[in-house]
Protein backbone atom coordinates (compact mmCIF):
# COMPACT_ATOMS: atom_id res chain seq x y z
CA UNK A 1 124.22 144.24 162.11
CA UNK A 2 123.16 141.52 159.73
CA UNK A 3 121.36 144.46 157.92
CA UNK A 4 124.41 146.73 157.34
CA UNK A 5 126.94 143.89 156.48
CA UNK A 6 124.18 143.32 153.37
CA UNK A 7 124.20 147.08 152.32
CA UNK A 8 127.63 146.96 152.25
CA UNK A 9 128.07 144.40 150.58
CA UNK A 10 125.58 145.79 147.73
CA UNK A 11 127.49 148.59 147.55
CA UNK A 12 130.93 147.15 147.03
CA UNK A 13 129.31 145.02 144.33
CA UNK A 14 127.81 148.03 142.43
CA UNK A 15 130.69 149.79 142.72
CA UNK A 16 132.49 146.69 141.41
CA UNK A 17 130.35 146.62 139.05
CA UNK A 18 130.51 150.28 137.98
CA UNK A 19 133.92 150.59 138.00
CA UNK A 20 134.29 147.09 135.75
CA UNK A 21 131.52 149.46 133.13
CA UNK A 22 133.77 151.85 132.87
CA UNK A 23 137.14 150.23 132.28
CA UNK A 24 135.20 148.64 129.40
CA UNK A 25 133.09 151.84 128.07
CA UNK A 26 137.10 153.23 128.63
CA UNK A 27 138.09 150.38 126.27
CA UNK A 28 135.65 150.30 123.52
CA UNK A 29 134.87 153.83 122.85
CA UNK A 30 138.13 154.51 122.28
CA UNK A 31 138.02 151.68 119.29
CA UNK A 32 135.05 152.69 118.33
CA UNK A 33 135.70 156.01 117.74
CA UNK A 34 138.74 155.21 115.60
CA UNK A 35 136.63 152.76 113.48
CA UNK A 36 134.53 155.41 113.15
CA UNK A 37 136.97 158.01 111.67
CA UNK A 38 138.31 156.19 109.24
CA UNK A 39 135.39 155.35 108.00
CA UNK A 40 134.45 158.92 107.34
CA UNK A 41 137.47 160.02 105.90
CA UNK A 42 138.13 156.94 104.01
CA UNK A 43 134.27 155.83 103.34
CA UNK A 44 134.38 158.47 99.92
CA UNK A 45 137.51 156.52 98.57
CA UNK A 46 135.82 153.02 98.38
CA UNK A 47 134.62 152.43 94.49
CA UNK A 48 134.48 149.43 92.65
CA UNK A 49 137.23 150.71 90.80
CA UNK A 50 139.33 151.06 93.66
CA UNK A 51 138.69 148.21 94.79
CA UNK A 52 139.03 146.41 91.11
CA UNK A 53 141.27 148.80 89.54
CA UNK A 54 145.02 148.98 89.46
CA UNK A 55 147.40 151.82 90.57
CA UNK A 56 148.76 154.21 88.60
CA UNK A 57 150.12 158.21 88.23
CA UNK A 58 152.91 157.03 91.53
CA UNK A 59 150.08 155.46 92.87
CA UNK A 60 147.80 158.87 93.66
CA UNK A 61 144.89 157.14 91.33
CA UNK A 62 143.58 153.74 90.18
CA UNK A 63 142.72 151.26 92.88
CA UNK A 64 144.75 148.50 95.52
CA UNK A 65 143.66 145.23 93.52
CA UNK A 66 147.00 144.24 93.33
CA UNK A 67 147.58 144.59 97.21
CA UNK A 68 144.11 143.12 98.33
CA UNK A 69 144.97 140.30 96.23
CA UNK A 70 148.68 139.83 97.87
CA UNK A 71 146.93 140.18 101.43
CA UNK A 72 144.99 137.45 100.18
CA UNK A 73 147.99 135.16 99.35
CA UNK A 74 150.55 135.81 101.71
CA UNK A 75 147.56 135.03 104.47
CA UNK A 76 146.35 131.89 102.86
CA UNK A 77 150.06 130.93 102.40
CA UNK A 78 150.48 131.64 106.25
CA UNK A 79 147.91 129.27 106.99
CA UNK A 80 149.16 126.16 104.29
CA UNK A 81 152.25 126.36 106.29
CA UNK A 82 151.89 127.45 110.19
CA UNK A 83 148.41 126.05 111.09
CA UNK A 84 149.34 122.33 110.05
CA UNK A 85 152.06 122.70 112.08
CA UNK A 86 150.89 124.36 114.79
CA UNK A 87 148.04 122.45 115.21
CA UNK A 88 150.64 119.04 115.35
CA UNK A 89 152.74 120.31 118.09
CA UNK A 90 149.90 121.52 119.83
CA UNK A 91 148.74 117.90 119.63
CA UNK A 92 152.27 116.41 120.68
CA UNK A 93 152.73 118.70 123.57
CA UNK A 94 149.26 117.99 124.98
CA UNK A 95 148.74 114.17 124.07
CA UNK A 96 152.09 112.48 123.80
CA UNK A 97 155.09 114.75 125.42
CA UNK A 98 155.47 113.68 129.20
CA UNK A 99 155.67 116.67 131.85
CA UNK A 100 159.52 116.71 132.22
CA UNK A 101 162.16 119.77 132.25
CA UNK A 102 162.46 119.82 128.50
CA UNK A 103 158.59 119.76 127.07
CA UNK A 104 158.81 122.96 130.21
CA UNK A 105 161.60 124.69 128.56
CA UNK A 106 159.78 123.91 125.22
CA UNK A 107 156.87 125.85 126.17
CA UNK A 108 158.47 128.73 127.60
CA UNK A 109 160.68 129.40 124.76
CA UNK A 110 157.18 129.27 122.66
CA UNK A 111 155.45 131.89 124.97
CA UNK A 112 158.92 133.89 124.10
CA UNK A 113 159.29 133.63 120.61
CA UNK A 114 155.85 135.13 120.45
CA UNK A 115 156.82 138.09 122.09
CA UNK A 116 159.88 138.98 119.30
CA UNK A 117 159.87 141.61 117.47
CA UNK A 118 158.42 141.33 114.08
CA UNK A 119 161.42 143.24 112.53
CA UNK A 120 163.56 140.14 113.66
CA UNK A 121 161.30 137.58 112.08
CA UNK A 122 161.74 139.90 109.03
CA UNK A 123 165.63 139.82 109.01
CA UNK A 124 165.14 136.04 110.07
CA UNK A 125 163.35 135.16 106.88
CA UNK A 126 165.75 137.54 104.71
CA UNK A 127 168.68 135.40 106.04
CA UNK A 128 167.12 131.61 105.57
CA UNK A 129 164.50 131.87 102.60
CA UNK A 130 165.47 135.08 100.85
CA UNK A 131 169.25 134.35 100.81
CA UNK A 132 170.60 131.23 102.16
CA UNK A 133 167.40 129.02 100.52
CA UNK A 134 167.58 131.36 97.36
CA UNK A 135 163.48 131.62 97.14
CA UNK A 136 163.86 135.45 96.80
CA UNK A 137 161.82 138.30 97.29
CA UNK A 138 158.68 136.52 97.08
CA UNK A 139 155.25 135.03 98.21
CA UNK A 140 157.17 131.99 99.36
CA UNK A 141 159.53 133.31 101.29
CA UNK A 142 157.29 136.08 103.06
CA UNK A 143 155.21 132.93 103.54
CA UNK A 144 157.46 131.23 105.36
CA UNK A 145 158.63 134.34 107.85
CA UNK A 146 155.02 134.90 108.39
CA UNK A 147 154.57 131.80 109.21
CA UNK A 148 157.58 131.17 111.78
CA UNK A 149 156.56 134.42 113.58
CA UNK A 150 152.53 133.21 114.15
CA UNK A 151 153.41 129.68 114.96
CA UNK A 152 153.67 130.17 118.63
CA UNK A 153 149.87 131.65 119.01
CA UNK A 154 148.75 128.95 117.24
CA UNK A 155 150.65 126.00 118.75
CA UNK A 156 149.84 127.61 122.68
CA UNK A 157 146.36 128.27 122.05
CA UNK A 158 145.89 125.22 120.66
CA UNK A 159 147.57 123.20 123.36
CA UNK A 160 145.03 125.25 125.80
CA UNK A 161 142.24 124.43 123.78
CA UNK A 162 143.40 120.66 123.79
CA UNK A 163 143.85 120.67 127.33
CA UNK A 164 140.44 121.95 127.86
CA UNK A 165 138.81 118.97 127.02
CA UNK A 166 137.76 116.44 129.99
CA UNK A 167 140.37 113.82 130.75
CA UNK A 168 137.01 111.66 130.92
CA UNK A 169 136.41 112.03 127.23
CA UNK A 170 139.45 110.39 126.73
CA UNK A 171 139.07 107.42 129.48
CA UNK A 172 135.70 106.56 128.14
CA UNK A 173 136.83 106.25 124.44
CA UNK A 174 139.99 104.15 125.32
CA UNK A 175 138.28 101.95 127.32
CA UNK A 176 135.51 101.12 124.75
CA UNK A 177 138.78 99.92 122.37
CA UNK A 178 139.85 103.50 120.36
CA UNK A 179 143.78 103.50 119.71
CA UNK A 180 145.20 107.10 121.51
CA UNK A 181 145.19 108.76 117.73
CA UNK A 182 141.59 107.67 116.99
CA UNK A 183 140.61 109.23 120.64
CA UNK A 184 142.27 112.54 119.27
CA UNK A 185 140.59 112.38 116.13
CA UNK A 186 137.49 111.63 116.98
CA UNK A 187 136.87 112.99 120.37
CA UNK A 188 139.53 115.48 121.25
CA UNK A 189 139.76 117.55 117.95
CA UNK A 190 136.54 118.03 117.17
CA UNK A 191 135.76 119.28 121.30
CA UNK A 192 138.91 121.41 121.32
CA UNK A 193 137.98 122.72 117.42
CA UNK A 194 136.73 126.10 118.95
CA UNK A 195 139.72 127.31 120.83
CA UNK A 196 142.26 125.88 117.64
CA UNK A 197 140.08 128.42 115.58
CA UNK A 198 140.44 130.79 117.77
CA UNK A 199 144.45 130.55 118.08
CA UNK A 200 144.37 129.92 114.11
CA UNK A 201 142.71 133.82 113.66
CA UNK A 202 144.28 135.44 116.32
CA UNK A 203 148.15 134.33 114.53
CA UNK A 204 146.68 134.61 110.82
CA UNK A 205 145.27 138.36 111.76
CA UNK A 206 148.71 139.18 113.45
CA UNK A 207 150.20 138.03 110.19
CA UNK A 208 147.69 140.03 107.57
CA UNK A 209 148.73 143.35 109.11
CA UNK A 210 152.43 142.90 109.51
CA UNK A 211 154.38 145.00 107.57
CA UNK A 212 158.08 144.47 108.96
CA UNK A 213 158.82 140.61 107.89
CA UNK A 214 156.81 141.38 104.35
CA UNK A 215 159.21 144.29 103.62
CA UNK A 216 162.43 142.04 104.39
CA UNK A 217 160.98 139.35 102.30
CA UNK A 218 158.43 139.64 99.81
CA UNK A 219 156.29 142.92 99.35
CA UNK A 220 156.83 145.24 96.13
CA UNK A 221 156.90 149.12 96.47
CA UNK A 222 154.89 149.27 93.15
CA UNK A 223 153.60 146.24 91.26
CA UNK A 224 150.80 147.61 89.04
CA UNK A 225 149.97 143.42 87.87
CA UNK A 226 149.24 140.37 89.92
CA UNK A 227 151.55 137.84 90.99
CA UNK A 228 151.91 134.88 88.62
CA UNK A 229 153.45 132.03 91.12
CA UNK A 230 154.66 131.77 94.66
CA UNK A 231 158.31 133.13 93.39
CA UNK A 232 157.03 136.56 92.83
CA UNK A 233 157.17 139.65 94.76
CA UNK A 234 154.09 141.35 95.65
CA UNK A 235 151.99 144.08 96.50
CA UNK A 236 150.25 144.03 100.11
CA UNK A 237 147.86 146.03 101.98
CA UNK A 238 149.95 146.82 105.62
CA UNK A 239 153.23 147.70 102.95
CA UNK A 240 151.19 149.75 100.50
CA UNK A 241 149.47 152.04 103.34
CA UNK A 242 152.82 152.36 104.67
CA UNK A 243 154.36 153.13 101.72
CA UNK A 244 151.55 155.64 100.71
CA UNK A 245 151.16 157.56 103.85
CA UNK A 246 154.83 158.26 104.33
CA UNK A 247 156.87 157.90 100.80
CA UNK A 248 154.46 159.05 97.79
CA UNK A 249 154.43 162.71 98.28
CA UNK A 250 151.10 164.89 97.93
CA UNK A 251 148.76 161.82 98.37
CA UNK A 252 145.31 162.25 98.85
CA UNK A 253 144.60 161.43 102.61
CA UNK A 254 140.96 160.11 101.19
CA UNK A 255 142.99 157.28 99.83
CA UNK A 256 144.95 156.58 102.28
CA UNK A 257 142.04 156.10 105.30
CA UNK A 258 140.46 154.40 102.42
CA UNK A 259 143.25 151.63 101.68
CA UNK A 260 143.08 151.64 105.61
CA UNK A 261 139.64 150.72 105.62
CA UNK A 262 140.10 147.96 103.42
CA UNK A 263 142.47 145.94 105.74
CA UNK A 264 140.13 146.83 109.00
CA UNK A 265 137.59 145.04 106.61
CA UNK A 266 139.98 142.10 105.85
CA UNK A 267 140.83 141.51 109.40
CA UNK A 268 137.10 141.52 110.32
CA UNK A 269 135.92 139.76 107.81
CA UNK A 270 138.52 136.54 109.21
CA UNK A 271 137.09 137.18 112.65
CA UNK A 272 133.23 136.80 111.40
CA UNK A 273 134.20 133.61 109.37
CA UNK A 274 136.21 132.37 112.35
CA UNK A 275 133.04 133.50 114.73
CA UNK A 276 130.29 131.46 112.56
CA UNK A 277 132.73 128.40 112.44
CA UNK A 278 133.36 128.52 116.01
CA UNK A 279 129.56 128.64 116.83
CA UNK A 280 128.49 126.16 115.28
CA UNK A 281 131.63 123.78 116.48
CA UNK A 282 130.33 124.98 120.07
CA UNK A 283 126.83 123.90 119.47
CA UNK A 284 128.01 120.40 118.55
CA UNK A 285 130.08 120.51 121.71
CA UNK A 286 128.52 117.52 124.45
CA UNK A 287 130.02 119.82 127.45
């Protein structure tokens, strides 16, 4: 008896186990296979020219300089703004708030704001910063609605992160004469640092590939220069495929995967530089 309650419990584990290996093989491959297809129908496009160059003839030749480089500032901009922030609340809902009805409400109207549309955030930011604050079409203001719409990622996983630390870690460093703040600083931030890095990436990649709330508020059709300040419109990767695979008539499809493959190397490139900063903030980690 003992016997066959052991082989079947061996077999409900392998075919746990089996059917866990194919949900995931159903996962990946899929992804894969897509990565892999635009890289061979976009791989032939990539040149240092069109990487360096700018367009030109409607935008069928020359290269996306000016849009890699707006991808470049309308993320960076994303970050001056959202991740101080975030990272603050994050800190005020996990250290300071008490557990009453309103820090509740609080966090639930987070969790919902991050599942709005990103065509609202768009006409949000069209409203506040493109009209009402007069910043215009620009890096500013598509800053700012970029920002607004990855806050809540940033300020929940962070407050997970936060809360992930051992209440100990903050008993022990109180009691030895640390002020709350310098028990945050010191201890709690830099223990928590990996899942804030995490939530940091996951809103700033959400935010490099939006195209909505950049077409409300600050990305240019065709912009054949870069942008000079923070008040000017610009080209942008997620805009530019868009505006290349469905408005610009008779346009090589080579350019189009290619441009494509560009932003899937953006994206990944934050994740590896988020990956290396995260390991080595876990391998200083004491738990």
């Amino acid at each position: 008896m003992k016997k066959s309650f052991t082989l079947n419990r061996n077999t409900t584990q392998r075919l746990g186990f089996g059917l866990l290996t194919i949900m995931a093989a159903g996962t990946v491959i899929p992804i894969i296979a897509v990565f892999a297809y635009i890289i061979i129908q976009g791989g032939g496009a990539i040149s240092w020219n069109f990487l360096t160059g700018f367009p030109h003839d409607g935008m069928r030749q020359g290269g996306i300089m000016p849009a890699i480089v707006g991808t470049f500032y309308l993320t960076l901009g994303t970050a001056v703004f959202s991740v101080p922030l975030g990272v603050a609340a994050a800190i005020y809902l996990s250290e300071y708030a008490s557990d009453n009805w309103l820090t509740r409400i609080i966090r639930i109207a987070i969790i919902n704001l991050s599942g709005i549309p990103s065509v609202v955030y768009g006409l949000f930011g069209l409203g506040l910063f493109v009209l009402f604050l007069k910043f215009g079409t620009s890096i500013l203001s598509a800053s700012l609605t970029l920002s607004i719409m990855t806050l809540p990622v940033i300020i929940s996983t962070a407050e997970e992160a936060l809360r992930a630390v051992p209440q100990s870690f903050r008993t022990v460093s109180i009691s030895l004469g640390a002020t709350r703040w310098q028990t945050i600083r010191r201890i709690v931030l830099p223990e928590a640092l990996p899942g804030i890095i995490t939530g940091v990436i996951l809103g700033l990649e959400r935010a490099a590939g939006e195209t909505a709330p950049i077409l409300f508020t600050g990305a240019a059709f065709f912009l054949p220069r870069l942008p000079h300040s923070v008040f000017d419109a610009t080209m942008a990767l997620p805009y530019h495929l868009f505006v290349i695979s469905t408005q610009v008539p008779e346009m090589p499809f080579q350019i189009q995967y290619g441009t494509a493959l560009v932003l899937i190397v953006f994206v990944l490139g934050m994740n590896v530089i988020a990956t290396v900063i995260r390991s080595r903030a876990r391998a200083k980690r004491q738990w």
